[in-house]
Every structure is written in structure tokens, then in C-alpha cells.
C-alpha atoms as a PDB file:
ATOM      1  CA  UNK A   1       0.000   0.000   0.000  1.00  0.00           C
ATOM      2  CA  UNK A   2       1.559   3.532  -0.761  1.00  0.00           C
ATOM      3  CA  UNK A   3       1.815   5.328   2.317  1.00  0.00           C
ATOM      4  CA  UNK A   4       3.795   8.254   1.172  1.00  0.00           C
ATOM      5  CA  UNK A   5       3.818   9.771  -1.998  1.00  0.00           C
ATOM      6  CA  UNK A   6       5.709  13.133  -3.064  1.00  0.00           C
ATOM      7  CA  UNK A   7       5.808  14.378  -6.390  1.00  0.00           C
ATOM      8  CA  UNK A   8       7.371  17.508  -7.739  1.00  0.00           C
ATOM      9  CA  UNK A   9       8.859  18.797  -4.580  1.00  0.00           C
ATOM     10  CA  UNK A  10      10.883  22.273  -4.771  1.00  0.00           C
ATOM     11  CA  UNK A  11      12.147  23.849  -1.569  1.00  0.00           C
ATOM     12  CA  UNK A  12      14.130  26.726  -0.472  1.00  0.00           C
ATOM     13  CA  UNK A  13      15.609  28.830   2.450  1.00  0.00           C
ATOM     14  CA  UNK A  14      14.960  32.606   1.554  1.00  0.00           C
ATOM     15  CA  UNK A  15      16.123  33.090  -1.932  1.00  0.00           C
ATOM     16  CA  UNK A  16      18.119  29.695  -2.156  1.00  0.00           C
ATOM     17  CA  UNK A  17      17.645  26.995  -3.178  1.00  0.00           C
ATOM     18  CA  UNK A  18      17.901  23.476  -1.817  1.00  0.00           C
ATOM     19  CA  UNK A  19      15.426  20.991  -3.231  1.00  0.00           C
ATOM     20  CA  UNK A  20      14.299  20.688  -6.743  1.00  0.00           C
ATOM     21  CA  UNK A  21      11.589  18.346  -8.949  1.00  0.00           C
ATOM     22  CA  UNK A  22      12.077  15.943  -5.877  1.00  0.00           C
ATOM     23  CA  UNK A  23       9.808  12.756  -6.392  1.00  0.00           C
ATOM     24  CA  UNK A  24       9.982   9.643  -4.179  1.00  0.00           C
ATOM     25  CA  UNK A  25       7.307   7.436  -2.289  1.00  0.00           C
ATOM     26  CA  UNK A  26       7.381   4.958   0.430  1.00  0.00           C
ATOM     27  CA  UNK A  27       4.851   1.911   0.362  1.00  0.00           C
ATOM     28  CA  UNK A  28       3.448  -0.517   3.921  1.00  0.00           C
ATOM     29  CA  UNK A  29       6.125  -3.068   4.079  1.00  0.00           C
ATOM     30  CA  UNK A  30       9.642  -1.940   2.827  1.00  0.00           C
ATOM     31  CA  UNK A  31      12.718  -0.562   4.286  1.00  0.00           C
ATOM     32  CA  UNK A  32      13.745   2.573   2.991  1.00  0.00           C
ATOM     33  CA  UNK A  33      16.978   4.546   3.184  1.00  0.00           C
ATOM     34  CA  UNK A  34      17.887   8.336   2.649  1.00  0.00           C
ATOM     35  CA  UNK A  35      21.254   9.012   1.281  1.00  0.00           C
ATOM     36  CA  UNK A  36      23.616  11.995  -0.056  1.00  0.00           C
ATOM     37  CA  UNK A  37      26.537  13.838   0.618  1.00  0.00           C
ATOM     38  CA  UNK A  38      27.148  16.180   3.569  1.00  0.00           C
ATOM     39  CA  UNK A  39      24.456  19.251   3.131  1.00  0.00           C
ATOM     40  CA  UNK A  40      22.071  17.200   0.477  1.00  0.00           C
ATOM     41  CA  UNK A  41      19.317  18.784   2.846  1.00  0.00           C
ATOM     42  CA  UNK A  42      18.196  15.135   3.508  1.00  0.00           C
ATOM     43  CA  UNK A  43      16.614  16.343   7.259  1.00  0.00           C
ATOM     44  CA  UNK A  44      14.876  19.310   4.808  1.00  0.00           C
ATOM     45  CA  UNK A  45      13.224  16.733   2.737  1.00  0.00           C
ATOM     46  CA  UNK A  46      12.009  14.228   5.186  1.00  0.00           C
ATOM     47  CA  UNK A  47      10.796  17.337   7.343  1.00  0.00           C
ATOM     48  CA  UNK A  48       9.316  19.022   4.167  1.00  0.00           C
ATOM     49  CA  UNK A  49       7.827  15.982   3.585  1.00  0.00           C
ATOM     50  CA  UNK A  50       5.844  15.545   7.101  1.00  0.00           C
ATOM     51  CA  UNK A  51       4.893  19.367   6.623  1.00  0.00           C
ATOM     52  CA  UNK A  52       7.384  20.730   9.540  1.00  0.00           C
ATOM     53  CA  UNK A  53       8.747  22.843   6.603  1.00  0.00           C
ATOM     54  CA  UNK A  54       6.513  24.434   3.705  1.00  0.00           C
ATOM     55  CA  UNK A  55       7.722  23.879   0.047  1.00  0.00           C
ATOM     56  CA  UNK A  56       8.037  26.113  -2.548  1.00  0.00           C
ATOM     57  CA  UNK A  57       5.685  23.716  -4.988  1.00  0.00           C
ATOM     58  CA  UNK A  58       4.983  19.592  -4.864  1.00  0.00           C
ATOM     59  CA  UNK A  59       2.121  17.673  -4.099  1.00  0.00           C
ATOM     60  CA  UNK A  60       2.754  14.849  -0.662  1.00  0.00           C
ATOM     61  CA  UNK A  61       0.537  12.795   0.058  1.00  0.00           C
ATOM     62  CA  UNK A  62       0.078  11.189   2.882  1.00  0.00           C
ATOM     63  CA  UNK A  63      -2.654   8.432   3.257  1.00  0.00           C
ATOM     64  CA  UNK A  64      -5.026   8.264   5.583  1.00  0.00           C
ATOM     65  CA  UNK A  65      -5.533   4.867   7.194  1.00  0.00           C
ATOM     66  CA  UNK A  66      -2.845   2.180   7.371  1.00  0.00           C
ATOM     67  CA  UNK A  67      -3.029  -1.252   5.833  1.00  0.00           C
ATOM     68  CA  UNK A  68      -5.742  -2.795   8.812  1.00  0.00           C
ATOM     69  CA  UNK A  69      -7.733   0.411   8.116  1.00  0.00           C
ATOM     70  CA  UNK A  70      -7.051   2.228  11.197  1.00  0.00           C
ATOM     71  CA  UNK A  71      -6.209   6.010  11.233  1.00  0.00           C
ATOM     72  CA  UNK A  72      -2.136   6.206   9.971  1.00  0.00           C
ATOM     73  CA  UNK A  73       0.135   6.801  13.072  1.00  0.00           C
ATOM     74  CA  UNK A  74       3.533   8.029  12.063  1.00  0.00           C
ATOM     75  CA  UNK A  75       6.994   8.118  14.463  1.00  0.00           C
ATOM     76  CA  UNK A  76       9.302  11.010  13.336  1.00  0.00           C
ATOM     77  CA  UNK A  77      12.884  10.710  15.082  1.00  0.00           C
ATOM     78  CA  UNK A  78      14.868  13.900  14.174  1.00  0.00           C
ATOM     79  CA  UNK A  79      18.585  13.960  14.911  1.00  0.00           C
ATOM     80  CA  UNK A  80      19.642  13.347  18.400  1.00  0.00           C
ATOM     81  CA  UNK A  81      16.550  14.280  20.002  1.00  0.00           C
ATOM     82  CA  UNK A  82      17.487  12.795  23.366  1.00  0.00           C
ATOM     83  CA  UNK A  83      18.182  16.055  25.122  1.00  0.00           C
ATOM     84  CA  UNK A  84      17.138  15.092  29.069  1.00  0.00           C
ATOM     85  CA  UNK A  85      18.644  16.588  31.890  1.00  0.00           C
ATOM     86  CA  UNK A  86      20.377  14.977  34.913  1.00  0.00           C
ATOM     87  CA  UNK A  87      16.576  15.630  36.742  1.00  0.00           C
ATOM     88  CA  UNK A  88      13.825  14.267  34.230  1.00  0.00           C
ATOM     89  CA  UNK A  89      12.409  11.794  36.790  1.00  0.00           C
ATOM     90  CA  UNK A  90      10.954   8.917  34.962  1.00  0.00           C
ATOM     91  CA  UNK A  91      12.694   5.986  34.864  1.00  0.00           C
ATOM     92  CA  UNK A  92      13.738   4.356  31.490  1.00  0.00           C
ATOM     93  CA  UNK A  93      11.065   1.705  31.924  1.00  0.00           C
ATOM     94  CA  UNK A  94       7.913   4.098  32.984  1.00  0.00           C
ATOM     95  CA  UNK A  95       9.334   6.715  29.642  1.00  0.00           C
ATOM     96  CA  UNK A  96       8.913   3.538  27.406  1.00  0.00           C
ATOM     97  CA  UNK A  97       5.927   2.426  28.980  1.00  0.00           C
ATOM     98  CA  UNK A  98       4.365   5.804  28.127  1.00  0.00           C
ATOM     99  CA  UNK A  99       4.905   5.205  24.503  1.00  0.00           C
ATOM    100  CA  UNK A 100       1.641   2.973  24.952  1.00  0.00           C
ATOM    101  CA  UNK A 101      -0.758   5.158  26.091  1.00  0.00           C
ATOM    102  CA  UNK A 102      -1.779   7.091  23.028  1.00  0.00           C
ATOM    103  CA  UNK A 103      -2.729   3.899  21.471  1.00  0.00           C
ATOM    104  CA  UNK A 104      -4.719   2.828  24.339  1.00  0.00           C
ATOM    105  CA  UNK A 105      -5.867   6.093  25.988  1.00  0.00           C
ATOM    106  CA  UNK A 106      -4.533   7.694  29.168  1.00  0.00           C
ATOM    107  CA  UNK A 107      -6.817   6.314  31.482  1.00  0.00           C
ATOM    108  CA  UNK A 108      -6.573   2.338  30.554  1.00  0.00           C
ATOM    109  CA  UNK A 109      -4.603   0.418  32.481  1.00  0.00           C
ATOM    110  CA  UNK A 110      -1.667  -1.381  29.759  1.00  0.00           C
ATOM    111  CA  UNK A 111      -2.395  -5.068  30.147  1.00  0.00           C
ATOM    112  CA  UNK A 112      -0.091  -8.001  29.361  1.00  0.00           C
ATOM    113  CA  UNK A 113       0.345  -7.231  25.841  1.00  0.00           C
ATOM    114  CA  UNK A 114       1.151  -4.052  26.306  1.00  0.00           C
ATOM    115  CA  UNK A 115       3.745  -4.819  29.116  1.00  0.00           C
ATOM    116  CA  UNK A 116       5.423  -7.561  26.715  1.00  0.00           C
ATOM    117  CA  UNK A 117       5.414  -4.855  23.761  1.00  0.00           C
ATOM    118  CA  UNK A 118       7.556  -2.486  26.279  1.00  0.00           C
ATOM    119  CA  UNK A 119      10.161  -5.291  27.117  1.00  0.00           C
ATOM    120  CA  UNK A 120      10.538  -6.289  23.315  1.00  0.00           C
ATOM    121  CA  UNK A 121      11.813  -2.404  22.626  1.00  0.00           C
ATOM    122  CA  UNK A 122      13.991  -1.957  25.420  1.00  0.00           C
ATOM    123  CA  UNK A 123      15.738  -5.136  24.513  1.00  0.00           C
ATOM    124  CA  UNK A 124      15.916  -4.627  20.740  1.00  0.00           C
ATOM    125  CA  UNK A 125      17.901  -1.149  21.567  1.00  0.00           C
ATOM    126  CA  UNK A 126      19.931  -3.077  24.714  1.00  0.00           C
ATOM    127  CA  UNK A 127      18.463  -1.028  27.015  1.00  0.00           C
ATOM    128  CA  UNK A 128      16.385  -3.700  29.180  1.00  0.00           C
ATOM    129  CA  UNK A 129      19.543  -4.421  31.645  1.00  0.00           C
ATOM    130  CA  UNK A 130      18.970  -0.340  32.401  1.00  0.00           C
ATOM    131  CA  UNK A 131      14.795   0.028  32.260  1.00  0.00           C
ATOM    132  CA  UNK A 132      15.353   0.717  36.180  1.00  0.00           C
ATOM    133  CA  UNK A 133      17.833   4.165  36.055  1.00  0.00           C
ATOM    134  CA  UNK A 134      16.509   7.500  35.563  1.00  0.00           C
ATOM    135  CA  UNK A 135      16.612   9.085  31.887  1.00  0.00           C
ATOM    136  CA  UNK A 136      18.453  11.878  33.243  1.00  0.00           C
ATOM    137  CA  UNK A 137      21.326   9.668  34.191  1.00  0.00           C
ATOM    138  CA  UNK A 138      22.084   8.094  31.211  1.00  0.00           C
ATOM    139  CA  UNK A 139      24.498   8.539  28.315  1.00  0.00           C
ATOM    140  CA  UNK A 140      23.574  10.157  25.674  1.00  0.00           C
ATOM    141  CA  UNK A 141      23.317   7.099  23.536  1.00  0.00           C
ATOM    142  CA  UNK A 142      22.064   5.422  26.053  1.00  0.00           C
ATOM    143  CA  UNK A 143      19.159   8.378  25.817  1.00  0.00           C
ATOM    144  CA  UNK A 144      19.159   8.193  21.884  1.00  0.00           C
ATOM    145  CA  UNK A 145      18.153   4.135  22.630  1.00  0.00           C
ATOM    146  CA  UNK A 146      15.404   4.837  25.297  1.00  0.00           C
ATOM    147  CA  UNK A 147      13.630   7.207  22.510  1.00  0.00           C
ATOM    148  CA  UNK A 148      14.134   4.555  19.661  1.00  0.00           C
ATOM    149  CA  UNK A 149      12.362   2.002  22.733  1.00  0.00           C
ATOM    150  CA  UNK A 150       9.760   4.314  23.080  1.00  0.00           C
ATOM    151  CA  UNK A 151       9.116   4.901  19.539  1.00  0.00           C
ATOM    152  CA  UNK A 152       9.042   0.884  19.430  1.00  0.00           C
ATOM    153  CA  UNK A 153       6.299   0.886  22.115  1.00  0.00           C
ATOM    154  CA  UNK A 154       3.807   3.192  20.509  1.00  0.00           C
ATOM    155  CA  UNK A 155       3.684   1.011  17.363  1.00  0.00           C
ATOM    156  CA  UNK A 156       3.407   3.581  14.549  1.00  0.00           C
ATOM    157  CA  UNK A 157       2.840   2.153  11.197  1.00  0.00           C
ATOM    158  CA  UNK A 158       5.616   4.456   9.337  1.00  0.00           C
ATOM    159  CA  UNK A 159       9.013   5.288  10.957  1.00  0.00           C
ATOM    160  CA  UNK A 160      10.757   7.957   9.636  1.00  0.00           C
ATOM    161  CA  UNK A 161      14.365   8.231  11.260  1.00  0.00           C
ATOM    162  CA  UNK A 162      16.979  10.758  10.818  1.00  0.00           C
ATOM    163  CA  UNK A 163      20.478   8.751  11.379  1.00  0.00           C
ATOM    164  CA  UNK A 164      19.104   6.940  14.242  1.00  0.00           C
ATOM    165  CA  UNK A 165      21.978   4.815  15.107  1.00  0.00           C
ATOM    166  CA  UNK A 166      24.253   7.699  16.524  1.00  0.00           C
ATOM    167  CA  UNK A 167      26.155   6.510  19.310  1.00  0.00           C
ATOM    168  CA  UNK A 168      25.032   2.753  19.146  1.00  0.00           C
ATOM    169  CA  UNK A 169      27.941   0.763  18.974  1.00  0.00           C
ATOM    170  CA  UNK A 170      28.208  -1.678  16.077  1.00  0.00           C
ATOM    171  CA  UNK A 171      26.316  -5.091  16.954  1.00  0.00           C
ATOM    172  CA  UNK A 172      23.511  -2.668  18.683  1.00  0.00           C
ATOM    173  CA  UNK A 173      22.943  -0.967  14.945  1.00  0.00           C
ATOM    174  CA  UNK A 174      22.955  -4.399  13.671  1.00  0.00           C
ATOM    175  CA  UNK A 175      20.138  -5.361  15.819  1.00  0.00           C
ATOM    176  CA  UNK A 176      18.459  -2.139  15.149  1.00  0.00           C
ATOM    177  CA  UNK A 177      18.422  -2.916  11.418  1.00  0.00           C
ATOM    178  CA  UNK A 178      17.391  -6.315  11.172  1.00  0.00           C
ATOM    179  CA  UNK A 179      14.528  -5.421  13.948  1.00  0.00           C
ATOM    180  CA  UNK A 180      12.918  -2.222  11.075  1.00  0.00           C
ATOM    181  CA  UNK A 181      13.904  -4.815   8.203  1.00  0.00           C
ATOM    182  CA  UNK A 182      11.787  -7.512  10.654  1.00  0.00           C
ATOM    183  CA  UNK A 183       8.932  -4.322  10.917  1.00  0.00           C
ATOM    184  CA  UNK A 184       8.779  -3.927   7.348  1.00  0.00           C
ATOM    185  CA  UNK A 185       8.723  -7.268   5.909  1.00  0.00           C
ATOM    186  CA  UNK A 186       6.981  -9.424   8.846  1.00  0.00           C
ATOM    187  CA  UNK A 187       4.377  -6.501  10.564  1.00  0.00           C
ATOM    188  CA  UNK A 188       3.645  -3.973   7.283  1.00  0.00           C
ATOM    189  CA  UNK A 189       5.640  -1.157   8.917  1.00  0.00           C
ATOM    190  CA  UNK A 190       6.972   1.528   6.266  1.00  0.00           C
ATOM    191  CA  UNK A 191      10.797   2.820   7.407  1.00  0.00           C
ATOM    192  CA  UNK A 192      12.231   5.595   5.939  1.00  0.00           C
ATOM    193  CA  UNK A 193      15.910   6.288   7.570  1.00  0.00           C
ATOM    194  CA  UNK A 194      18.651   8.817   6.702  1.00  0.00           C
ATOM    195  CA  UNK A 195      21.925   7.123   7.150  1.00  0.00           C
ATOM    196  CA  UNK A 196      25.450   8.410   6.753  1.00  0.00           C
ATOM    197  CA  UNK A 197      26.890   5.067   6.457  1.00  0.00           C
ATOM    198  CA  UNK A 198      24.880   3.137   3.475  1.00  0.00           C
ATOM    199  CA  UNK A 199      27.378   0.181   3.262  1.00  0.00           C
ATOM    200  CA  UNK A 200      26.680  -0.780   6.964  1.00  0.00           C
ATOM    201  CA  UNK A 201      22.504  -1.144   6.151  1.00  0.00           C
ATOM    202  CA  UNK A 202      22.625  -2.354   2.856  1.00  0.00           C
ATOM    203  CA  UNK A 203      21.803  -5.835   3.371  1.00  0.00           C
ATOM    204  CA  UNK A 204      18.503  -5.114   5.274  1.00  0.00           C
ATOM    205  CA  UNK A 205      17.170  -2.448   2.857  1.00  0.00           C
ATOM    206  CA  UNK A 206      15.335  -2.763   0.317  1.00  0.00           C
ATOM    207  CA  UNK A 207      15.398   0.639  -1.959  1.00  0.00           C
ATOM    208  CA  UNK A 208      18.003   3.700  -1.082  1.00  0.00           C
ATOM    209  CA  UNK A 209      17.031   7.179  -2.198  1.00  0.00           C
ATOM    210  CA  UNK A 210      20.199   9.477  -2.786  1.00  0.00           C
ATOM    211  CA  UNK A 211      20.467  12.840  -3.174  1.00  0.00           C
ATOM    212  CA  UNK A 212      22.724  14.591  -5.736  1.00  0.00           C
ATOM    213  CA  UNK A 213      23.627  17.548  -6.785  1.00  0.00           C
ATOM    214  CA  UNK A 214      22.580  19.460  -9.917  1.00  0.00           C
ATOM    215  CA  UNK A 215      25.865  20.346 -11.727  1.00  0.00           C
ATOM    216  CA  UNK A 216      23.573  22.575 -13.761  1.00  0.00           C
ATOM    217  CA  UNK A 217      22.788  25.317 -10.916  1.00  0.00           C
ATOM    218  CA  UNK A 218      24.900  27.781  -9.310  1.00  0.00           C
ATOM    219  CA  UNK A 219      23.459  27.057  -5.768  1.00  0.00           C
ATOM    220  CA  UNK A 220      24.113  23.229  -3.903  1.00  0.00           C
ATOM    221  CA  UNK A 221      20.627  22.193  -5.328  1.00  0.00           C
ATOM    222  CA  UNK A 222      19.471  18.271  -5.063  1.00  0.00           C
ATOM    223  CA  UNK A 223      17.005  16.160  -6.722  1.00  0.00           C
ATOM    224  CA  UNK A 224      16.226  12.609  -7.592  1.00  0.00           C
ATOM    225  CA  UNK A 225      16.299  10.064  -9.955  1.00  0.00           C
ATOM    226  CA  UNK A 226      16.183   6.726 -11.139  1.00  0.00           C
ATOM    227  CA  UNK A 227      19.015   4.120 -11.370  1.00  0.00           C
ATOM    228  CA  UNK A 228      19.016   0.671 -11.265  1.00  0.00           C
ATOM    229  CA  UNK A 229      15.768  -0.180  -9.378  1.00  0.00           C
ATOM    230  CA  UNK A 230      17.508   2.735  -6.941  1.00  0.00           C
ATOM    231  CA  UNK A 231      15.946   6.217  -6.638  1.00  0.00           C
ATOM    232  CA  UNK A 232      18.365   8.848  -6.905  1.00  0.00           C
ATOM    233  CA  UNK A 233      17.831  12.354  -6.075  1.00  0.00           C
ATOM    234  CA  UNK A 234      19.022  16.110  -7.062  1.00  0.00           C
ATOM    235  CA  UNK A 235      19.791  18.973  -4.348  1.00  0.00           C
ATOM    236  CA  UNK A 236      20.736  22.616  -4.855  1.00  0.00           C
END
């Protein structure tokens, strides 16, 4: 099912610039990563996209209900959002935990399912061994991995990640990446993840958009194209 579509996309900052003719999609049940040199304004596009940022000119669409026909819930991770101080006061466990509640209202109590959905995303970021220390204590990619958890609990059916694996060491990444390739292909989920490091995700993937720039332009301009079942993209 095509979750995402964007066609035609143009975007600037004042008078310059950045985005141009930009057409991609993302469909229920692939793994998707975001590629391009340093400054391809891949963070622009993805929050351009989910309508943080206004474009010049495109048409997104976004649909409305996900592939069981409930309302589309979408997880947005922006660059190392894990910015607690040493006094937050909930506990890595209860912060996960709260991930849950949207999709079963504030006031219901989270039953065994729920409890078992919690556990499963603190261990696929190895954070289970620390669900009992404060957020405010941690490291901060120890912090980056309690947000991934917690964007694990709520169950969205798109993730869209911007270079989530900052400070994980190796074998954690790897876990992380066969656990959205596991979402896509096995539960329907739709990733979409900008990644520095292409190589290290290319087995779980199954598409990579790339920004690149148009040689034709003055400004550091980038849009997209096609290339070998790959979709390549332009930037100014």
C-alpha cells in the first residue's frame, strides 16, 4: 500500500535553493533509506515531507488509514533528540511504557500485551539491563536508545528516522536494522531512515534514495532520480 507519496517537490531557504523536482514514495512493508553527501538537505526533505517545513511547490501525500484500516500513526525521530537533563524523573522503563498510552488512551490500564510490547523495545535497543535508572542519568546514547524504545512501544505504522543509530555501537545498529527490516517485511511497517553510512545497512534495505547535486545550478541544489531499481535524487 503507498503510504507516502511526493511528487514535484521544490524547496528553499529565503532566496536559495535546496530541493528541486524531488519525487519519491514509500509503500506498507519496505525498508527505505535516505542518502547523499554532507548538506544534500536530507533532514529538509524528510521534514518538508511531514509538513514541519513548507515547500516552494509539490504535491505529498500522505494516506489516511494504514493497511488494517485504522487512522495512519507516524513516528518522526529527528537527529539526536534525546536532550534530558540529569533531573527528568521517569525511569527508562515508565518513559517507554508511556509510549503505549496514546494507542490505548490515558486512562486504561496497559495489560499483558502491552507490558510484553515495552520489554521487546527496550531489549531490541539493549536497554532492558537499564529500564530501572533515571533518563536523566544516562548517556547520551544510552538516551538516543530509550527514545528509539519508546518509539518501538507506541507502534506507529511508518518510521521515519533521521540517522538513528548515533552513538550505538556496532552489533547494537545491527540489531536495530534487522529489527525495522523484521517491521517492514513481517508486521507492514513503512521505514524511511537517513543514514550516513549506506554500506553498513545495505543488506537489510530494500530501496536507497540518494540525493545529488545538480551540476547545472549555481546554488548546492538536489534532486532525484532513477538508477538501477535505486531512486536517486538532485539537491541545490
Amino acid at each position: 500500500m503507498r503510504y507516502i507519496t511526493v511528487k514535484d517537490l521544490s524547496f528553499q531557504y529565503d532566496e536559495e535553493p535546496v530541493l528541486e523536482g524531488i519525487n519519491y514514495h514509500l509503500d506498507s512493508g519496505e525498508f527505505v533509506t535516505l542518502t547523499g553527501e554532507n548538506g544534500a538537505a536530507k533532514s529538509t526533505l524528510i521534514r518538508a515531507t511531514l509538513g514541519i517545513l513548507t515547500p516552494k511547490q509539490g504535491h505529498i501525500e500522505i494516506a489516511k488509514e494504514s493497511t488494517s484500516g485504522r487512522k495512519l500513526r507516524i513516528a518522526y525521530l529527528p537527529q539526536q533528540i534525546s536532550s534530558f537533563n540529569a533531573g527528568f524523573p521517569s525511569t527508562v522503563y515508565e518513559f517507554v511504557k508511556s509510549g503505549r498510552y496514546p494507542r490505548q488512551g490515558w486512562f486504561r490500564r496497559l495489560n499483558q500485551h502491552d507490558e510484553e510490547h515495552v520489554k521487546a523495545s527496550l531489549e531490541s535497543v539493549g536497554m532492558w539491563e537499564n529500564r530501572h535508572k533515571r533518563i536523566g542519568s544516562l548517556s547520551g546514547g544510552q538516551k538516543q536508545r530509550a527514545v528509539i524504545a519508546r518509539m518501538f512501544a507506541s507502534d506507529p505504522d511508518i518510521f521515519i528516522l533521521d540517522e538513528p543509530t548515533t552513538g550505538m555501537d556496532s552489533g547494537t545498529a545491527k540489531t536495530f536494522y534487522e529489527l525495522m527490516h523484521h517491521s517492514a517485511h513481517n508486521h507492514g511497517k513503512a521505514v524511511l531512515m537517513i543514514t550516513h553510512d549506506p554500506d553498513e545497512v545495505r543488506d537489510y534495505v530494500d530501496r536507497n534514495i540518494h540525493l545529488v547535486r545538480n551540476q547545472s545550478l549555481p546554488w548546492r541544489c538536489f534532486n532525484v532520480h532513477e538508477k538501477d531499481g535505486e531512486e536517486v535524487g538532485h539537491a541545490h
